[in-house]
PDB file of N, CA and C in Angstrom:
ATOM      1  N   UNK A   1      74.046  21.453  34.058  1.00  0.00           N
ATOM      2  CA  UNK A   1      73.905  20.134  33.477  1.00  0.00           C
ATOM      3  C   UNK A   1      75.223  19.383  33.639  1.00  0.00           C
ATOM      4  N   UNK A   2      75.146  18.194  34.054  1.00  0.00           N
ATOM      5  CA  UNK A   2      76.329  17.399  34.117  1.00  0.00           C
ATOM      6  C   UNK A   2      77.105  16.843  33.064  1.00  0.00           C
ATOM      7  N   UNK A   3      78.579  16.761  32.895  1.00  0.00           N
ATOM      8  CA  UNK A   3      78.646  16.135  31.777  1.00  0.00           C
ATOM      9  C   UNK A   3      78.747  14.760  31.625  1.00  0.00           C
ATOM     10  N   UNK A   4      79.143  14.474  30.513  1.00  0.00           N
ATOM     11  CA  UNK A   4      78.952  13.078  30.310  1.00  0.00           C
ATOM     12  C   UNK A   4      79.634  12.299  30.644  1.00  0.00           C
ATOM     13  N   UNK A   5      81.383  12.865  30.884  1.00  0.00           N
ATOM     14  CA  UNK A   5      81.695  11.915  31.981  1.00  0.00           C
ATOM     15  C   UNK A   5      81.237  11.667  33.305  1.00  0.00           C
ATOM     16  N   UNK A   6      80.666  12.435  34.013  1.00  0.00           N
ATOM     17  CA  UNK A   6      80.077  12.369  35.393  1.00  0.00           C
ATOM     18  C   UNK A   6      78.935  11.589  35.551  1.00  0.00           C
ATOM     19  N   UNK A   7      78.092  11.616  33.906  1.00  0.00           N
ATOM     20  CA  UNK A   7      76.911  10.602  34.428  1.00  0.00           C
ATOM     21  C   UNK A   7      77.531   9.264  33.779  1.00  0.00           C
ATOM     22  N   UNK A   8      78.392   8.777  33.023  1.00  0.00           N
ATOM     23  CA  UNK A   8      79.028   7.679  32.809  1.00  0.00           C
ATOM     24  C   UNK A   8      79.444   7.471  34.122  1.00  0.00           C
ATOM     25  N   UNK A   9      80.513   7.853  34.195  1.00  0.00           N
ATOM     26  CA  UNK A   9      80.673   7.466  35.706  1.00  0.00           C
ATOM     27  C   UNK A   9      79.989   6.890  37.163  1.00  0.00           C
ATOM     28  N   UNK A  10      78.737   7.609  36.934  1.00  0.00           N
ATOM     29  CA  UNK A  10      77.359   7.228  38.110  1.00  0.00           C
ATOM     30  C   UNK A  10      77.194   6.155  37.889  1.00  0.00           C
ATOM     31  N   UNK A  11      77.010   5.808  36.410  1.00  0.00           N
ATOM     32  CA  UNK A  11      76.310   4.600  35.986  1.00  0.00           C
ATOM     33  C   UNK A  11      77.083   3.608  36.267  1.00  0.00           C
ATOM     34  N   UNK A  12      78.313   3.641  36.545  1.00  0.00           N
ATOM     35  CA  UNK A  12      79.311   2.324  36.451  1.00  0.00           C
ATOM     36  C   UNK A  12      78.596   1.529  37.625  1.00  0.00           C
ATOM     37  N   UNK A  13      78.619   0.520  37.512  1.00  0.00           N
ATOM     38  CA  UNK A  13      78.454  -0.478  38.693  1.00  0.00           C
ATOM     39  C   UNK A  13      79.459  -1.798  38.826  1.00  0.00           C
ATOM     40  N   UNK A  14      80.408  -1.738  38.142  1.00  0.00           N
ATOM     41  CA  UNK A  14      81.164  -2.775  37.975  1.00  0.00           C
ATOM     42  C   UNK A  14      82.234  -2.944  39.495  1.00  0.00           C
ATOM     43  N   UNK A  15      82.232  -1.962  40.358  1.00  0.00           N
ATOM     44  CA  UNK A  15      82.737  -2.131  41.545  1.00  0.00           C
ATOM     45  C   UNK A  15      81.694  -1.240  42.662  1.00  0.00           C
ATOM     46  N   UNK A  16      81.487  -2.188  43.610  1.00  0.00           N
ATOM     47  CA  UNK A  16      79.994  -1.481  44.615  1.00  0.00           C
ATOM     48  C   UNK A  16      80.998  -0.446  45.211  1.00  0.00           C
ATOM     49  N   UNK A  17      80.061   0.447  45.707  1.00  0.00           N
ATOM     50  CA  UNK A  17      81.207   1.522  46.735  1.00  0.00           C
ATOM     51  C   UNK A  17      81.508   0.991  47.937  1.00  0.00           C
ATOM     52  N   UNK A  18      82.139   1.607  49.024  1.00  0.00           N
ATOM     53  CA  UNK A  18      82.605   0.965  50.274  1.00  0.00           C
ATOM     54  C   UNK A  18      81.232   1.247  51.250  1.00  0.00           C
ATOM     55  N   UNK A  19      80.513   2.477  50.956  1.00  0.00           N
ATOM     56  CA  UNK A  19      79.405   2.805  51.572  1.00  0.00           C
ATOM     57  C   UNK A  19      78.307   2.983  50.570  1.00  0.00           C
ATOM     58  N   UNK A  20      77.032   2.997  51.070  1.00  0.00           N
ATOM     59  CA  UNK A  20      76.282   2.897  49.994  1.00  0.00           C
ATOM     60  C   UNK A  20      75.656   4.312  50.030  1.00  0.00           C
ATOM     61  N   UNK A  21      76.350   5.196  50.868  1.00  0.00           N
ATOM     62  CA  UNK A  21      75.887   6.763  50.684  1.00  0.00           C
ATOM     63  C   UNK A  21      76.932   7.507  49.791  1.00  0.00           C
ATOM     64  N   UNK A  22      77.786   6.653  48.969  1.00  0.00           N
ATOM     65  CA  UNK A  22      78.668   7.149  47.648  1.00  0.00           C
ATOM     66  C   UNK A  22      77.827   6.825  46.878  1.00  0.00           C
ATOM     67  N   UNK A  23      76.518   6.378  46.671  1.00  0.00           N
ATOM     68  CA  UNK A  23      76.265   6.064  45.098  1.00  0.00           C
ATOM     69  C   UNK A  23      75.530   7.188  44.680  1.00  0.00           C
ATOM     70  N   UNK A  24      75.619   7.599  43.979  1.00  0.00           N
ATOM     71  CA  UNK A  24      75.304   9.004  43.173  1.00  0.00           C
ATOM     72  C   UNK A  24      74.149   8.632  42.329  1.00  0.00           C
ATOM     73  N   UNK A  25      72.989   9.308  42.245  1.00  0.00           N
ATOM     74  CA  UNK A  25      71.805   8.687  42.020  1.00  0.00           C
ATOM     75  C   UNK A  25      71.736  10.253  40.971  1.00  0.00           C
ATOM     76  N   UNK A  26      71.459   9.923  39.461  1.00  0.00           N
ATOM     77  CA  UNK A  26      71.134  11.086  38.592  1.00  0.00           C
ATOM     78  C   UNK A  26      69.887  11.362  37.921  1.00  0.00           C
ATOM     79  N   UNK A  27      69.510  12.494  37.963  1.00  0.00           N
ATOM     80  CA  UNK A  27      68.033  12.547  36.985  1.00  0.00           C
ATOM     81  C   UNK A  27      68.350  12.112  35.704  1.00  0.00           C
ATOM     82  N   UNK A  28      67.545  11.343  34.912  1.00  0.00           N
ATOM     83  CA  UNK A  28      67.583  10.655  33.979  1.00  0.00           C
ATOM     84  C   UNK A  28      67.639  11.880  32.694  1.00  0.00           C
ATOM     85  N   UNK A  29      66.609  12.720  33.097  1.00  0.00           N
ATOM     86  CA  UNK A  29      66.495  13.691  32.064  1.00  0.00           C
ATOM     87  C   UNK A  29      67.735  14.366  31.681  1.00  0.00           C
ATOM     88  N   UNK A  30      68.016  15.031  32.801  1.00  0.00           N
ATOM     89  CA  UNK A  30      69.196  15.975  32.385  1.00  0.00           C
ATOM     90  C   UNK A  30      70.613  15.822  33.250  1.00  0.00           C
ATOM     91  N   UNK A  31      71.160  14.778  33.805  1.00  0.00           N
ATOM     92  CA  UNK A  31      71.855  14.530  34.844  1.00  0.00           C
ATOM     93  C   UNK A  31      71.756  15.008  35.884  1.00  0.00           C
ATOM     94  N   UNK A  32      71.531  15.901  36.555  1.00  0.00           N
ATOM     95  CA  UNK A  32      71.580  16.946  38.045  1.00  0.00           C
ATOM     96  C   UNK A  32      71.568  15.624  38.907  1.00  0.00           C
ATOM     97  N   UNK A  33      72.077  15.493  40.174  1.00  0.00           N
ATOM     98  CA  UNK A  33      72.680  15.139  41.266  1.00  0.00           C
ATOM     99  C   UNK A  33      71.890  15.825  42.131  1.00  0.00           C
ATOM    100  N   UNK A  34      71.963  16.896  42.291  1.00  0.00           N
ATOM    101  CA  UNK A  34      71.290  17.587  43.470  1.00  0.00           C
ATOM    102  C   UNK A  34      69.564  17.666  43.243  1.00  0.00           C
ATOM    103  N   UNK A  35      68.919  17.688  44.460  1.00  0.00           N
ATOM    104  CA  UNK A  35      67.137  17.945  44.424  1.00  0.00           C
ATOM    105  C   UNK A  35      66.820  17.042  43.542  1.00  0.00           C
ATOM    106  N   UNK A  36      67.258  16.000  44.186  1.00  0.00           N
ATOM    107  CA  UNK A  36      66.777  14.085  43.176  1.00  0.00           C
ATOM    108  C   UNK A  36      65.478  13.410  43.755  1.00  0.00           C
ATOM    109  N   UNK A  37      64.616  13.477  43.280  1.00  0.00           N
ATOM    110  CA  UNK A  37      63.295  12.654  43.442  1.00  0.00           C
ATOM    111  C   UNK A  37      63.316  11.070  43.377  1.00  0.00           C
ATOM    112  N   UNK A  38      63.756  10.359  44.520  1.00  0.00           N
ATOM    113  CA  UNK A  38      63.661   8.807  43.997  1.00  0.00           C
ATOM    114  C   UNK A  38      62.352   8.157  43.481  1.00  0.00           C
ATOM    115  N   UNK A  39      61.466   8.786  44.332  1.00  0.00           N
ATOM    116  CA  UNK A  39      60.141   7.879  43.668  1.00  0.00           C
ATOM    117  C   UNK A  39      59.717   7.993  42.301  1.00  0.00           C
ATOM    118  N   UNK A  40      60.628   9.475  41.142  1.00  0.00           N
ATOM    119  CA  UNK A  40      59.989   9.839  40.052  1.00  0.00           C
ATOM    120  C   UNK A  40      61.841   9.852  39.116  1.00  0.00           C
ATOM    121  N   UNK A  41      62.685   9.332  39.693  1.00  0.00           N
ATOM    122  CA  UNK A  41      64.040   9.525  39.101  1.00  0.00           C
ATOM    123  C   UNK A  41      64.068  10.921  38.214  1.00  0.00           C
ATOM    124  N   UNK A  42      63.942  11.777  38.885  1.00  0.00           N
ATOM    125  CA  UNK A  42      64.160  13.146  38.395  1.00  0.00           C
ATOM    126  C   UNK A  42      64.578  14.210  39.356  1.00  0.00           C
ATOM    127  N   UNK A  43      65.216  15.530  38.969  1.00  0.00           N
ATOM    128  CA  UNK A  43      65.498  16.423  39.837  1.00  0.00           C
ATOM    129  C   UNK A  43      64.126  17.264  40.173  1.00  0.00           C
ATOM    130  N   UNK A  44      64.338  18.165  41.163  1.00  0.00           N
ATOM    131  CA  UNK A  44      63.096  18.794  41.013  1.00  0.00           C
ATOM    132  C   UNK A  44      62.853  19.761  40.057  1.00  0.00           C
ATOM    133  N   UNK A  45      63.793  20.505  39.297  1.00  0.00           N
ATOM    134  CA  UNK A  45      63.572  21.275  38.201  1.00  0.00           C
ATOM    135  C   UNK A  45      62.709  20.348  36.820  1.00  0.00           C
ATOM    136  N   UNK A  46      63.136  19.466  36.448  1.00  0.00           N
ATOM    137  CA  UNK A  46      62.793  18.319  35.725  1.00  0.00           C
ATOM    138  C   UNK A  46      61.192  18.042  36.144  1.00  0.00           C
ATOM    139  N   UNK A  47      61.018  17.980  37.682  1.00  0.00           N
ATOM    140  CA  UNK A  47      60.462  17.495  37.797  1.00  0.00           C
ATOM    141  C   UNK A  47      58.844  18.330  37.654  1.00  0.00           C
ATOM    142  N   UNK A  48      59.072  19.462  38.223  1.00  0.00           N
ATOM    143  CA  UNK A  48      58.091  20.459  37.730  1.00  0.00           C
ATOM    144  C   UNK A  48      57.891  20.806  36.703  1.00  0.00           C
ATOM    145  N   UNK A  49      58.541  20.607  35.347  1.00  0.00           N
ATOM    146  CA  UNK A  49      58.417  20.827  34.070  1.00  0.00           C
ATOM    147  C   UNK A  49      57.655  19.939  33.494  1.00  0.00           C
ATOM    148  N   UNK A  50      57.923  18.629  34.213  1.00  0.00           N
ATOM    149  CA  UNK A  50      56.663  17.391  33.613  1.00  0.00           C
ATOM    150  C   UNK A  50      55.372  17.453  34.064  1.00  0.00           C
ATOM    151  N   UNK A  51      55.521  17.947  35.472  1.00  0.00           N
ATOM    152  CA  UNK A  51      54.103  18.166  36.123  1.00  0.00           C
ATOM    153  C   UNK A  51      53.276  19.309  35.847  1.00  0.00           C
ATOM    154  N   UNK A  52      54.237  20.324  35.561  1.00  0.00           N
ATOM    155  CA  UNK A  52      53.238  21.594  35.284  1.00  0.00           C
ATOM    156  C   UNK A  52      52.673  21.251  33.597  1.00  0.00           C
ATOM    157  N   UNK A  53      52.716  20.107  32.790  1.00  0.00           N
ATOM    158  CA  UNK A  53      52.435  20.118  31.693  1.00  0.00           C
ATOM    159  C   UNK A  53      51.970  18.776  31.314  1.00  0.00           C
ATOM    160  N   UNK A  54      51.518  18.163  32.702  1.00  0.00           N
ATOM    161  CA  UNK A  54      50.681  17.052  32.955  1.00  0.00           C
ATOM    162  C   UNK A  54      51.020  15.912  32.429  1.00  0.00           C
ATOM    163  N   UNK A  55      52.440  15.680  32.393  1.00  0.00           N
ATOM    164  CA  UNK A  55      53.396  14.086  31.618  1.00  0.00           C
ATOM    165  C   UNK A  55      53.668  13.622  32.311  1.00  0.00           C
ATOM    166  N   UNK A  56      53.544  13.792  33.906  1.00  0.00           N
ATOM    167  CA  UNK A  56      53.507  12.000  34.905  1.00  0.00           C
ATOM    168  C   UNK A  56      52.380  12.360  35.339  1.00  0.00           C
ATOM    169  N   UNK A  57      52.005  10.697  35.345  1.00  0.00           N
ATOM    170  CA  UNK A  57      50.190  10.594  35.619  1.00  0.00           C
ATOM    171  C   UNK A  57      50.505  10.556  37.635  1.00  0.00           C
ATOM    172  N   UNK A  58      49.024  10.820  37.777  1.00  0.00           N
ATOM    173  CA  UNK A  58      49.051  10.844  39.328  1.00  0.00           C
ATOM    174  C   UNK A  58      49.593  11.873  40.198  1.00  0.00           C
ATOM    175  N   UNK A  59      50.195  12.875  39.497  1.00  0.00           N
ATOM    176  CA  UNK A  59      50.496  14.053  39.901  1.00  0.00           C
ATOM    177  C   UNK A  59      49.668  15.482  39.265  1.00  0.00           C
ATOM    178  N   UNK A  60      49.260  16.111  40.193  1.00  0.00           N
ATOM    179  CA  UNK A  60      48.198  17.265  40.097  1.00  0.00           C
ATOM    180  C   UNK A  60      48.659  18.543  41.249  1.00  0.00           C
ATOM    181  N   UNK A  61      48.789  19.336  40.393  1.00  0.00           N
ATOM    182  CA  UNK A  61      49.462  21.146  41.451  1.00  0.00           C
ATOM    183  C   UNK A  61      48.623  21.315  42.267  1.00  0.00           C
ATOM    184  N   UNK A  62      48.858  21.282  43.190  1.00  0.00           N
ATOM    185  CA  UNK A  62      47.806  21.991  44.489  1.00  0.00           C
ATOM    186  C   UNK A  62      47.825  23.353  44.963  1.00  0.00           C
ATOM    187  N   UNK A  63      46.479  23.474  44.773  1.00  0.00           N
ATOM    188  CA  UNK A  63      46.120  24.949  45.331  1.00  0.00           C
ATOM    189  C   UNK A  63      44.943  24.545  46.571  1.00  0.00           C
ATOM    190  N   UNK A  64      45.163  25.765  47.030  1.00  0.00           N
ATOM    191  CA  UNK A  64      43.850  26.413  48.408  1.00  0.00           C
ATOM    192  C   UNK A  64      43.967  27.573  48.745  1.00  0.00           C
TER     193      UNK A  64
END
């Protein structure tokens, strides 16, 4: 889990970066940085915890 200076920090926007592949994009839930879902702003750990317990709509586990 990240701390709280690191996701303060993400959040700053008061100066853009020089590239826009510095901006550090965090899961909302629990900060993580890494295995970031943009379309659902979550990591993927996060992100399977909501889905396996059916709290974002439009998502369903697939089996065959």
């Amino acid at each position: 889990m990240a701390t709280k200076a690191q996701i303060v920090k993400s959040k700053k926007s008061l100066v853009k970066p020089k590239f826009s592949t510095r901006v550090v994009r965090r899961c909302w839930r629990c900060g993580r940085k890494r295995g970031y879902m943009r379309d659902f702003n979550l990591c993927r750990i996060c992100f399977r915890e909501l889905a396996s317990r059916g709290d974002l709509p439009g998502v369903r586990k697939s089996s065959w």
